[in-house]
Structures are given as structure tokens and as C-alpha cells.
C-alpha atoms as a PDB file:
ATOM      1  CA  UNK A   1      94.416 102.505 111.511  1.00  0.00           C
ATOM      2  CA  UNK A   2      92.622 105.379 110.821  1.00  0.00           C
ATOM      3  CA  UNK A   3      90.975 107.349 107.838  1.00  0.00           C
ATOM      4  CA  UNK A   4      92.849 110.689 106.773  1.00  0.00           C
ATOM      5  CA  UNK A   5      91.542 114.017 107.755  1.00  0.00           C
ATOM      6  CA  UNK A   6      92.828 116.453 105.192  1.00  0.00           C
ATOM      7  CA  UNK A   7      93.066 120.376 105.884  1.00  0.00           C
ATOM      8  CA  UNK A   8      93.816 122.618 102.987  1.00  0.00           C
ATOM      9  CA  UNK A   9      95.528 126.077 103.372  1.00  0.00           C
ATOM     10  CA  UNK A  10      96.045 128.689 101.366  1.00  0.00           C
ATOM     11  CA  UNK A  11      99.563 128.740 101.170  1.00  0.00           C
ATOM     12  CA  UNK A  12     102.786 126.774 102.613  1.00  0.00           C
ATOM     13  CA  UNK A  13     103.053 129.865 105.134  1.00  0.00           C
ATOM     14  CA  UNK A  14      99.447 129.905 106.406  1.00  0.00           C
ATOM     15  CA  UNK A  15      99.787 126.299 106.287  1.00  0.00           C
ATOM     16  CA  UNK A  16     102.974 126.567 108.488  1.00  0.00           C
ATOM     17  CA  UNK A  17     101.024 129.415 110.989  1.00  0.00           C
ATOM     18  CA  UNK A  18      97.996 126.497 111.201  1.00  0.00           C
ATOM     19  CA  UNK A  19      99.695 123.678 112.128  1.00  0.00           C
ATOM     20  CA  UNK A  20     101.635 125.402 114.865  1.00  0.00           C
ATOM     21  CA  UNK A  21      98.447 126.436 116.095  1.00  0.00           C
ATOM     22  CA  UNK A  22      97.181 122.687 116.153  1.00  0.00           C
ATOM     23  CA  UNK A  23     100.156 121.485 117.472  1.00  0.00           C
ATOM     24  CA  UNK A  24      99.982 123.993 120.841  1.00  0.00           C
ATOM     25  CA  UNK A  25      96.607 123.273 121.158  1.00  0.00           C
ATOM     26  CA  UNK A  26      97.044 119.872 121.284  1.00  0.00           C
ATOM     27  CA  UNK A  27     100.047 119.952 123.817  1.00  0.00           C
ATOM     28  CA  UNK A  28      97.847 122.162 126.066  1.00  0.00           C
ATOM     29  CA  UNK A  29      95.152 120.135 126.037  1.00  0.00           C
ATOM     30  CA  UNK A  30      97.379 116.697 126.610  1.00  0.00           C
ATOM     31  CA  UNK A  31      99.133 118.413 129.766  1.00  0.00           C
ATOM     32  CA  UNK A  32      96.033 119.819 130.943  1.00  0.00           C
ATOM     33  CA  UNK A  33      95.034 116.163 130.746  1.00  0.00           C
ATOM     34  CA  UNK A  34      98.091 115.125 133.192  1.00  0.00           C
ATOM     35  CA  UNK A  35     100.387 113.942 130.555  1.00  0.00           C
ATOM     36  CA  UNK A  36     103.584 114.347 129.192  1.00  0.00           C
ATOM     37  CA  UNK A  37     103.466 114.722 125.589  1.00  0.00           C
ATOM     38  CA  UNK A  38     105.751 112.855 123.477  1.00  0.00           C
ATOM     39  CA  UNK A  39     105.954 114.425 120.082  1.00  0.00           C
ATOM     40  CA  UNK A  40     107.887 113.541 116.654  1.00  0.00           C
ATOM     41  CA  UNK A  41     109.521 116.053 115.001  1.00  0.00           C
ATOM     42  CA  UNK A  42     110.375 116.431 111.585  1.00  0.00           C
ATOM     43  CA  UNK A  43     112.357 118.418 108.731  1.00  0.00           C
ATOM     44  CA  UNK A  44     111.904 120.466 105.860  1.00  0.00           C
ATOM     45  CA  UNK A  45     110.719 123.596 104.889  1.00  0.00           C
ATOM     46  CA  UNK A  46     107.419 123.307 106.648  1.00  0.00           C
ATOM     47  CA  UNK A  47     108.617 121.352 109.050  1.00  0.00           C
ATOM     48  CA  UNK A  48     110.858 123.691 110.480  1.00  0.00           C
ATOM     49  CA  UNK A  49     108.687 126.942 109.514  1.00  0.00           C
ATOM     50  CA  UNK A  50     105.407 125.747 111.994  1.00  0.00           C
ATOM     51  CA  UNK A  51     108.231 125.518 114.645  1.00  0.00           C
ATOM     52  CA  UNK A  52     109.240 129.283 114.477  1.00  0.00           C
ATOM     53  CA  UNK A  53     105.864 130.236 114.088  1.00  0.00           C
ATOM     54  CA  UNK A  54     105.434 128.955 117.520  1.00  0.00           C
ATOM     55  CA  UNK A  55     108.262 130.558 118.732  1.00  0.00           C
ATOM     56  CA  UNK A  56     107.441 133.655 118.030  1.00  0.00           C
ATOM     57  CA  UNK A  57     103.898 133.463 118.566  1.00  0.00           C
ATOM     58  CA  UNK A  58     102.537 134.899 122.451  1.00  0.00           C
ATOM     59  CA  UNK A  59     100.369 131.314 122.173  1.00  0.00           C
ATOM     60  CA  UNK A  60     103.803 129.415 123.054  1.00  0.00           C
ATOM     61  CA  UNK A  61     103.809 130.458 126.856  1.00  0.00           C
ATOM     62  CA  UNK A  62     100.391 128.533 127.209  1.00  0.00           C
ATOM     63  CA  UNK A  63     102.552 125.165 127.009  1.00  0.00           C
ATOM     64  CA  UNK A  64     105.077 123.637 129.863  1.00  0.00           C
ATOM     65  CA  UNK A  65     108.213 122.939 127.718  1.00  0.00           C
ATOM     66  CA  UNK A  66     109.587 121.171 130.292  1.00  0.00           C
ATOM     67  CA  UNK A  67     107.414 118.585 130.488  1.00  0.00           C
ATOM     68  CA  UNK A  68     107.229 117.295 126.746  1.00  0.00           C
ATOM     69  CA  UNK A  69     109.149 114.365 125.261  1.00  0.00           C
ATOM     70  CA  UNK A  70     110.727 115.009 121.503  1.00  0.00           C
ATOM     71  CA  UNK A  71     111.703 112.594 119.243  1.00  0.00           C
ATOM     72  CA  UNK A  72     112.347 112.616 115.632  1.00  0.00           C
ATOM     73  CA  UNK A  73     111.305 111.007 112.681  1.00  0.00           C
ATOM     74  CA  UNK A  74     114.284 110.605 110.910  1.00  0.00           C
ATOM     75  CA  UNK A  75     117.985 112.187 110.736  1.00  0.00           C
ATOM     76  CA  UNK A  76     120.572 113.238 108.163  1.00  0.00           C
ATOM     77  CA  UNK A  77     123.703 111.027 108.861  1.00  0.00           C
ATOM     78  CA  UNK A  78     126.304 113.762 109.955  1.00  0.00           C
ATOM     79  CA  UNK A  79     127.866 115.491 112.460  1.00  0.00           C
ATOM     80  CA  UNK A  80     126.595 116.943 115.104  1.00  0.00           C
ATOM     81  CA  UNK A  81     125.521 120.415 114.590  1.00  0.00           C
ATOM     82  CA  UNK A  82     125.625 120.147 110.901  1.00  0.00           C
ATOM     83  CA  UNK A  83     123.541 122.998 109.655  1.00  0.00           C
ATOM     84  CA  UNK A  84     121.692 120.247 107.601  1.00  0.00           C
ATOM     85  CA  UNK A  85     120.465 118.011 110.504  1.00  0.00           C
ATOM     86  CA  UNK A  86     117.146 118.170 111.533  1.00  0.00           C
ATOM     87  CA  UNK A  87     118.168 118.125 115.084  1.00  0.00           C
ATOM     88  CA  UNK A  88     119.979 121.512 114.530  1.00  0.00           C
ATOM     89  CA  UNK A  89     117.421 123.463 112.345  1.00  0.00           C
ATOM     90  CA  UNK A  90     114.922 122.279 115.006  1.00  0.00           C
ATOM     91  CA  UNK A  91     116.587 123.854 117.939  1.00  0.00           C
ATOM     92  CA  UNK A  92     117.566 126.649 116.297  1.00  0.00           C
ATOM     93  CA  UNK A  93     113.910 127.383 115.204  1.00  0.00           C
ATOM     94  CA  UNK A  94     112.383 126.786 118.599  1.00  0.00           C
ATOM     95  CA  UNK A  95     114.053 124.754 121.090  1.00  0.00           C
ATOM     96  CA  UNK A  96     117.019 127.097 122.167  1.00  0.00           C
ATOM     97  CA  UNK A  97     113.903 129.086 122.619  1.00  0.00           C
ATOM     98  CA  UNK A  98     112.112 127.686 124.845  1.00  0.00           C
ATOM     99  CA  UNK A  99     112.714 125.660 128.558  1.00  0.00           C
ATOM    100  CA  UNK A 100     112.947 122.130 127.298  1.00  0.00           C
ATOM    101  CA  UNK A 101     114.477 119.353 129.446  1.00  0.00           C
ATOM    102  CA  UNK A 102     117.680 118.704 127.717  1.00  0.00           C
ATOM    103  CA  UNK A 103     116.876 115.062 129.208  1.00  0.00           C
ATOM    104  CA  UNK A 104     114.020 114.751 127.010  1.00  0.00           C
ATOM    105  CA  UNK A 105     115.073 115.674 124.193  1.00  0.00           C
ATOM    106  CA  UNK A 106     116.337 112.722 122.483  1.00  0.00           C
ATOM    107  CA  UNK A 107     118.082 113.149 119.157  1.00  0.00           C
ATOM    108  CA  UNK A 108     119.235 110.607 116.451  1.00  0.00           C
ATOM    109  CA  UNK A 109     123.087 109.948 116.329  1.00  0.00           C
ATOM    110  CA  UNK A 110     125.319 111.732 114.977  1.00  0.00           C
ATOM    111  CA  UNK A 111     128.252 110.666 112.574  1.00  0.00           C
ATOM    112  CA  UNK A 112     131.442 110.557 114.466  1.00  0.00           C
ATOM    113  CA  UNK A 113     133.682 109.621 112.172  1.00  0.00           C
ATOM    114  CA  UNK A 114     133.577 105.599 112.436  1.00  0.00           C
ATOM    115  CA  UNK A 115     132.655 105.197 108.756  1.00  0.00           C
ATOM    116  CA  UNK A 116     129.925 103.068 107.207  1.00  0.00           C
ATOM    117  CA  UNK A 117     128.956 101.348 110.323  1.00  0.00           C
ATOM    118  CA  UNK A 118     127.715 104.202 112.128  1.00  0.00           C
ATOM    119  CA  UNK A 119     124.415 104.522 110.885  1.00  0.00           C
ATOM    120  CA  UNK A 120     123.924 101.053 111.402  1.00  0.00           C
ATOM    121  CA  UNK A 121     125.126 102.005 115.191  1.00  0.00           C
ATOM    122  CA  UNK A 122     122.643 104.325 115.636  1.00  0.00           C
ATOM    123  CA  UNK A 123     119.984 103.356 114.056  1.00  0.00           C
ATOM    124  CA  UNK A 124     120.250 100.595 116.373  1.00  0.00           C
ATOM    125  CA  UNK A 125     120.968 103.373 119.803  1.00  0.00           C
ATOM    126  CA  UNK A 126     117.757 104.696 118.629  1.00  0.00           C
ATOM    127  CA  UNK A 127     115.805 101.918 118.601  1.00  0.00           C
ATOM    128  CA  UNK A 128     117.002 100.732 122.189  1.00  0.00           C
ATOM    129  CA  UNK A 129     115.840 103.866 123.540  1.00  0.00           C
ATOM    130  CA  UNK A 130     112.673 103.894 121.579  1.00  0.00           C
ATOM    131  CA  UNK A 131     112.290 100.629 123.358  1.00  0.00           C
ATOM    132  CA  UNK A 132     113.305 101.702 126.730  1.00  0.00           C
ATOM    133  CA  UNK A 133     111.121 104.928 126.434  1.00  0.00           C
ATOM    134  CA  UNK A 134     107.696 102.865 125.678  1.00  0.00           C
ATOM    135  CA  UNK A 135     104.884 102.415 128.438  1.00  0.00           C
ATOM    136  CA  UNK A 136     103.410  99.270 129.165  1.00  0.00           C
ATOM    137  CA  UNK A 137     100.077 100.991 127.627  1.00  0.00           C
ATOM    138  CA  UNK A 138     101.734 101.301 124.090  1.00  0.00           C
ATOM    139  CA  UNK A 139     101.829  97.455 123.838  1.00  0.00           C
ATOM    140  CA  UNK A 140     105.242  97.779 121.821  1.00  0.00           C
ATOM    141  CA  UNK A 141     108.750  98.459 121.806  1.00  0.00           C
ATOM    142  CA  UNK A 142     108.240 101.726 120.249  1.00  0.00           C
ATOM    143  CA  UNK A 143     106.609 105.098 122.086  1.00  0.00           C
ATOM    144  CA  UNK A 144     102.694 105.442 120.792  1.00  0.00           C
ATOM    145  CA  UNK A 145     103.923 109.457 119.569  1.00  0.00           C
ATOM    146  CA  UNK A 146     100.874 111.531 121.113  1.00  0.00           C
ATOM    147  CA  UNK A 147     101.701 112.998 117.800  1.00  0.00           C
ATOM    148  CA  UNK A 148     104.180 112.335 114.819  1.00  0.00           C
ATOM    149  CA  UNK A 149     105.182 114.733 112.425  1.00  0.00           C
ATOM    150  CA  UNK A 150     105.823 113.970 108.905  1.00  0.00           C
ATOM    151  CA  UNK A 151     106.506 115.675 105.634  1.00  0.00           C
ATOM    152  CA  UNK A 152     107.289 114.057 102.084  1.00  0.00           C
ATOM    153  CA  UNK A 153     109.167 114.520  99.155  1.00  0.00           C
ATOM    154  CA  UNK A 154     107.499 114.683  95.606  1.00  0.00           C
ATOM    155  CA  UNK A 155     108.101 110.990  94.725  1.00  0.00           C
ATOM    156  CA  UNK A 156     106.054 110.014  97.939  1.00  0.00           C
ATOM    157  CA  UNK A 157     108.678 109.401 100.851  1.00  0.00           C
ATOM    158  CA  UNK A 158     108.265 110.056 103.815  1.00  0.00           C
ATOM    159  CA  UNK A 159     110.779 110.265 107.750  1.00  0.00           C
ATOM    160  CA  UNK A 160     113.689 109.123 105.263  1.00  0.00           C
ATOM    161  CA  UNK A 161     111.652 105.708 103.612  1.00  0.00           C
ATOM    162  CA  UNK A 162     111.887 105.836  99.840  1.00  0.00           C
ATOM    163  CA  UNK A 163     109.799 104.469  96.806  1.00  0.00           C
ATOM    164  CA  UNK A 164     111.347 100.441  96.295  1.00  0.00           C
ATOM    165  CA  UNK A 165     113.788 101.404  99.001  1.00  0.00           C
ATOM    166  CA  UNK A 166     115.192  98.061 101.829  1.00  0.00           C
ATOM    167  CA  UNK A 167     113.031 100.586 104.472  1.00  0.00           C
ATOM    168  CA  UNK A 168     109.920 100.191 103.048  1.00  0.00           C
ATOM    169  CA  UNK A 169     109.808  96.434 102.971  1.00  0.00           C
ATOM    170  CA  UNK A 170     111.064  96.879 106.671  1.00  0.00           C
ATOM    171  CA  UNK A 171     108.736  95.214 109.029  1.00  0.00           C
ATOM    172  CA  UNK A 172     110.931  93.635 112.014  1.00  0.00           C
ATOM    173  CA  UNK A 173     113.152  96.750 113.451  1.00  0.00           C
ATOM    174  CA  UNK A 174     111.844 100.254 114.199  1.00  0.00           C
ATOM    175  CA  UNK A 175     114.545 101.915 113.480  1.00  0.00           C
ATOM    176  CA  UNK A 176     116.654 101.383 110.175  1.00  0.00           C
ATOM    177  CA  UNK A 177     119.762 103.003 108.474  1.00  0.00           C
ATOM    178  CA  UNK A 178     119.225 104.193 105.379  1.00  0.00           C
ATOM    179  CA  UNK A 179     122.130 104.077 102.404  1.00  0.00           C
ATOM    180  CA  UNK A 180     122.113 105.368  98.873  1.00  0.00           C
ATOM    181  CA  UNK A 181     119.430 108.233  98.976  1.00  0.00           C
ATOM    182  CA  UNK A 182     118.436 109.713  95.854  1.00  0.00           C
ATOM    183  CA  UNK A 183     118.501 112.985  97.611  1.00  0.00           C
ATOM    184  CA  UNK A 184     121.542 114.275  99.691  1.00  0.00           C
ATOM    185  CA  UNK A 185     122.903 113.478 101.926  1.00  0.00           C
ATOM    186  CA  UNK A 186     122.958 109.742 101.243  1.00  0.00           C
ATOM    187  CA  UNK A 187     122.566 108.440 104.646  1.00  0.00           C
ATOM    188  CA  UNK A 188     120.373 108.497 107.128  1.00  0.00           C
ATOM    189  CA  UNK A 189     118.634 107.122 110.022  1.00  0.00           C
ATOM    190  CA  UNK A 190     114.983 106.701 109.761  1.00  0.00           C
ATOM    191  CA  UNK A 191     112.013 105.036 111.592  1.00  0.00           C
ATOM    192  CA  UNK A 192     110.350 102.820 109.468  1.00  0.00           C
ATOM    193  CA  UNK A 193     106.795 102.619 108.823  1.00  0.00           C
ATOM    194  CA  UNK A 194     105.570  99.913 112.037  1.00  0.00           C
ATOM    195  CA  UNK A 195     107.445 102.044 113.726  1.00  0.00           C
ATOM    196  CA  UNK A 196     105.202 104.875 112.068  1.00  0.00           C
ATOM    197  CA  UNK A 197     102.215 103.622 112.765  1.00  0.00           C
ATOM    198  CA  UNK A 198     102.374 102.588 116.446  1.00  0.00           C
ATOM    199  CA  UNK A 199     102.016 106.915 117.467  1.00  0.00           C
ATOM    200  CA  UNK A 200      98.549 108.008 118.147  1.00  0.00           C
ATOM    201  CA  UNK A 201      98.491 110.421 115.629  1.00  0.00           C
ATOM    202  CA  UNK A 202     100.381 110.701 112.541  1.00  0.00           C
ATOM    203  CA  UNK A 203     100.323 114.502 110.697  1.00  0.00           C
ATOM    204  CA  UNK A 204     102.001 114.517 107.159  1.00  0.00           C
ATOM    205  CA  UNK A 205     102.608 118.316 106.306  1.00  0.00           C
ATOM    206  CA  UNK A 206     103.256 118.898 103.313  1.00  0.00           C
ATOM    207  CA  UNK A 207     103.092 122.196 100.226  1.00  0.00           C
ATOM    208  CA  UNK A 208     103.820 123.284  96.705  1.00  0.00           C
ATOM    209  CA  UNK A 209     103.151 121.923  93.411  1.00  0.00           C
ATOM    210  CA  UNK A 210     105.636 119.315  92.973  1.00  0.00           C
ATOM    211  CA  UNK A 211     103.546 117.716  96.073  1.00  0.00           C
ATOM    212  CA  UNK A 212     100.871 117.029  94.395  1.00  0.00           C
ATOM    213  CA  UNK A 213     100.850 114.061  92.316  1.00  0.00           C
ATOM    214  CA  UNK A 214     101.945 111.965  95.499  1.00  0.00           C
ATOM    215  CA  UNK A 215      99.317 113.659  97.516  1.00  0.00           C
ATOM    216  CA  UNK A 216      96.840 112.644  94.803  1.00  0.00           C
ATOM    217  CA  UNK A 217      98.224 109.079  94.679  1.00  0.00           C
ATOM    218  CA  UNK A 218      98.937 108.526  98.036  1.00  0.00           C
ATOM    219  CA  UNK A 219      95.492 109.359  99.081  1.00  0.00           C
ATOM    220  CA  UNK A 220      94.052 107.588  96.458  1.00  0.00           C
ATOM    221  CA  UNK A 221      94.906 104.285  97.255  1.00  0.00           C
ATOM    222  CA  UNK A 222      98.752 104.025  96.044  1.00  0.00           C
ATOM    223  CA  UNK A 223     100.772 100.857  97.951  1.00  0.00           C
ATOM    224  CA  UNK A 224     103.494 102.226 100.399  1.00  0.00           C
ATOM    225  CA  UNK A 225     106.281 100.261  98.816  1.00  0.00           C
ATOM    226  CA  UNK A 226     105.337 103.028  95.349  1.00  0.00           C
ATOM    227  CA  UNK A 227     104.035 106.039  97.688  1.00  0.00           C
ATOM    228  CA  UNK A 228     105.852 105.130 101.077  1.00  0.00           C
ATOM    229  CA  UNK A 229     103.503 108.094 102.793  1.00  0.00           C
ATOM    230  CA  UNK A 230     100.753 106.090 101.527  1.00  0.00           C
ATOM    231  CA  UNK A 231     101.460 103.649 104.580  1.00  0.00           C
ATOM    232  CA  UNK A 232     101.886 106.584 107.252  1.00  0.00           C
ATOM    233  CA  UNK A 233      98.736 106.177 109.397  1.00  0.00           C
ATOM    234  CA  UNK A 234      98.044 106.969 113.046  1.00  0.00           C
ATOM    235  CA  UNK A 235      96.505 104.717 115.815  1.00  0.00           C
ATOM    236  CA  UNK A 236      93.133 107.225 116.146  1.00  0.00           C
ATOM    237  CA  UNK A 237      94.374 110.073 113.618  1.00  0.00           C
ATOM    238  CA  UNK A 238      95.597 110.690 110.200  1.00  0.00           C
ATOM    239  CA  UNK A 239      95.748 114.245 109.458  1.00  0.00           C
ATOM    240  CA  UNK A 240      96.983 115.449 105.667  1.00  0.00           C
ATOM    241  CA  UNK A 241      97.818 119.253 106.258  1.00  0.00           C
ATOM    242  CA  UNK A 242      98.127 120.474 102.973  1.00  0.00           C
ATOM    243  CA  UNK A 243      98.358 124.029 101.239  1.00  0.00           C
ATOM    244  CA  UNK A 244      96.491 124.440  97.629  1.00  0.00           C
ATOM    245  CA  UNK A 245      98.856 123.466  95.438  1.00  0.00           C
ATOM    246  CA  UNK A 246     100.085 120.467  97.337  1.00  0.00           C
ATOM    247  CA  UNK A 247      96.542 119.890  96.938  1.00  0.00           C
ATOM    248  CA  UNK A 248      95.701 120.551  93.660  1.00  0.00           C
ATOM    249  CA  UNK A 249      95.522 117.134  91.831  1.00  0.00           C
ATOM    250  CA  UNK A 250      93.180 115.953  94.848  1.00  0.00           C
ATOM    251  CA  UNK A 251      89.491 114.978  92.911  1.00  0.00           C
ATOM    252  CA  UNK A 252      86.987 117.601  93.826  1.00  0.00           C
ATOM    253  CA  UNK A 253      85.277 114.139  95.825  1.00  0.00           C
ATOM    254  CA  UNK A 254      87.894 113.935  98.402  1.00  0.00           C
ATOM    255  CA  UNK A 255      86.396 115.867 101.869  1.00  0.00           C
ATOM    256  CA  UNK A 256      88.515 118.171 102.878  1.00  0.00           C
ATOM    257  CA  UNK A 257      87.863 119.142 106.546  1.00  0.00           C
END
């Protein structure tokens, strides 16, 4: 696992504006490369924001949407098209936009209606195609993400793994359902943190004030089952994208690249 890189913006928009810039840069350079990227996506305001940023910036024709594998980190438990799922905020912010392969785009479940067994059902879909997507090179039954996505909520979580939560004790599956959050909706799907930590490179983006105690404790040396973020690390990159105030509480010592 890798040390954190941390990049601090000026605000959660600029911050938003960066990372979209990172993130086509680093899909041109991977297809240039030959590949096909396989990318984790993720929610929130930020989350969402550096995705319309790219689609309306001139940059985005420099990438072949075709040819690019998305995933997600985690999912809000309903139905499909639910103005709260990731899945929909995420097309509707760039990938109605642009010429993705609707066969690789591969969504979490959705809740159909079968009651509280269906997150457990697709929690468990998921992880069968995780396992079914992997290469022999990423020595696991989960995809090594060329890069995964994260942002986290003010008590440290992170994909939908919460502080003393059954996910962040997780170590066996890759993919877990997740009951009781303390933030709506209650249920979710989620990868857990193995599951985390097998991409290539993990980016936790992340702004504003109520950020930045877990920022502070997470990269200070917190324990993931207090600060679950604390255990979201990449294979050969770590990046903390941060804007000032998420940043704030960070000790003047901490580099910040």
C-alpha cells in the first residue's frame, strides 16, 4: 500500500474542475497506453460535480468513451432511476453525454421490490461480476480499478463503510450489503475495504469544513474500524484531493503536493 499524496484546492468547485482534469488525463494517457480503463465511480456533491465539469469541458473529446470500464463504489438501495442513486446522478452528469458502451457500464442493483433480501442479492450479483470482470494480472477476484473514486462523510466513511459498522470488520467478501445507515437511505450496497484496496489507485475527494476533523484523523494515523477512509489505500497511489477547509485541521507538517 501506498503513502497519500494530498492536493489542496481552493475551493470544493476548483477542487471539482481539478480532479476532472486529473481524471482525463489519466484516461488519455492509460488508452494511449493500449488499455481499457476501468474506473470507480462515486457520489456526492463532488463526486458528481468533477463529472459535469468534464462534460462540459472541450478536454472530454480527447478520451474514447467507448472503450472505458465503470464501476461504482457503492449504491443507494432503491429503484432504479431513483433521483438519489449514484448510478442516476452519474449518468445524468456525464454519461448520457458521452458514447459509453452500455455493456461496460456496470451498475449496482437496484431494489425491485423483493424486500430485505435484496441487498443481500445484489451485493452478492456484484461481487460475481467483480469476479468475472478480474484479469489474471490482478491476482484476485476483484478488478485492480486503474482508478477508484472515493468521497467521505464527516464521521470518516467512506463507498458506504461506516465507523464500528459489520463492513468495516469485513475481510472475506468484496462486496457487502449494508443495513441501518445513520444517514438515509438505510441500505446500501457497498464494496468493502479489501475490495478497496486491490485498485491501482485509490482518490478520496473530499471538501468543506465539516471534512476536516476526519481528514485530520484519518491522515494522522486513525484505525479504519474509527475513520473507515483511514483504510482506503491504493496498490501504487493514494491521492487525498482536498479543498481548504476540508483541509484545514491538517498540521502545517503534512506535505501537501
Amino acid at each position: 500500500m501506498t503513502d497519500p499524496e494530498i492536493a489542496v484546492h481552493v475551493d470544493s468547485d476548483v477542487l471539482a474542475a481539478a480532479t476532472a482534469a486529473r481524471l482525463v488525463t489519466r484516461l488519455v494517457d492509460l488508452q494511449a497506453g493500449g488499455s481499457v480503463p476501468r474506473i470507480g465511480l462515486t457520489g456526492g456533491g463532488v463526486g458528481i460535480a468533477l463529472l459535469e465539469h468534464i462534460r462540459d469541458s472541450p478536454a472530454r473529446a480527447a478520451v474514447d468513451w467507448s472503450r472505458i470500464e465503470f464501476y461504482w463504489g457503492d449504491e443507494r438501495f432503491l429503484p432504479a432511476g431513483d433521483p438519489e442513486r449514484n448510478e442516476t446522478q452519474a449518468r445524468a452528469a456525464l454519461l448520457d453525454h458521452v458514447d459509453v458502451d452500455p455493456s461496460l457500464v456496470f451498475a449496482m442493483g437496484a431494489d425491485v421490490g423483493t424486500g430485505p433480501t435484496g441487498a443481500d442479492e445484489a451485493a452478492a450479483e456484484y461481487a460475481d461480476l467483480l469476479a468475472r470482470k478480474a484479469r489474471p494480472e490482478d491476482h484476485g477476484d476483484v478488478p485492480a480499478f486503474d482508478v477508484l473514486m472515493l468521497g467521505m462523510g464527516g464521521e470518516g466513511h467512506c463507498a458506504s463503510i461506516f465507523p464500528e459498522s459489520p463492513a468495516v470488520y469485513e475481510t472475506e467478501r468484496s462486496v457487502v450489503p449494508v443495513y441501518n445507515c445513520p444517514k438515509p437511505p438505510p441500505t446500501r450496497v457497498s464494496l468493502t475495504l479489501p475490495a478497496i484496496r486491490a485498485a491501482q489507485e485509490v482518490w478520496v475527494i473530499t471538501g468543506g469544513e465539516a471534512k476536516a476533523a476526519a481528514v485530520s484523523m484519518a491522515l494522522g494515523g486513525a484505525g479504519e474500524v474509527a475513520i473507515p477512509v483511514a483504510g482506503a489505500r491504493g496498490r501504487t497511489r493514494t491521492r487525498w484531493l482536498l479543498d481548504r477547509a476540508a483541509a484545514s485541521k491538517l498540521p502545517a507538517s503534512v506535505h501537501r503536493g
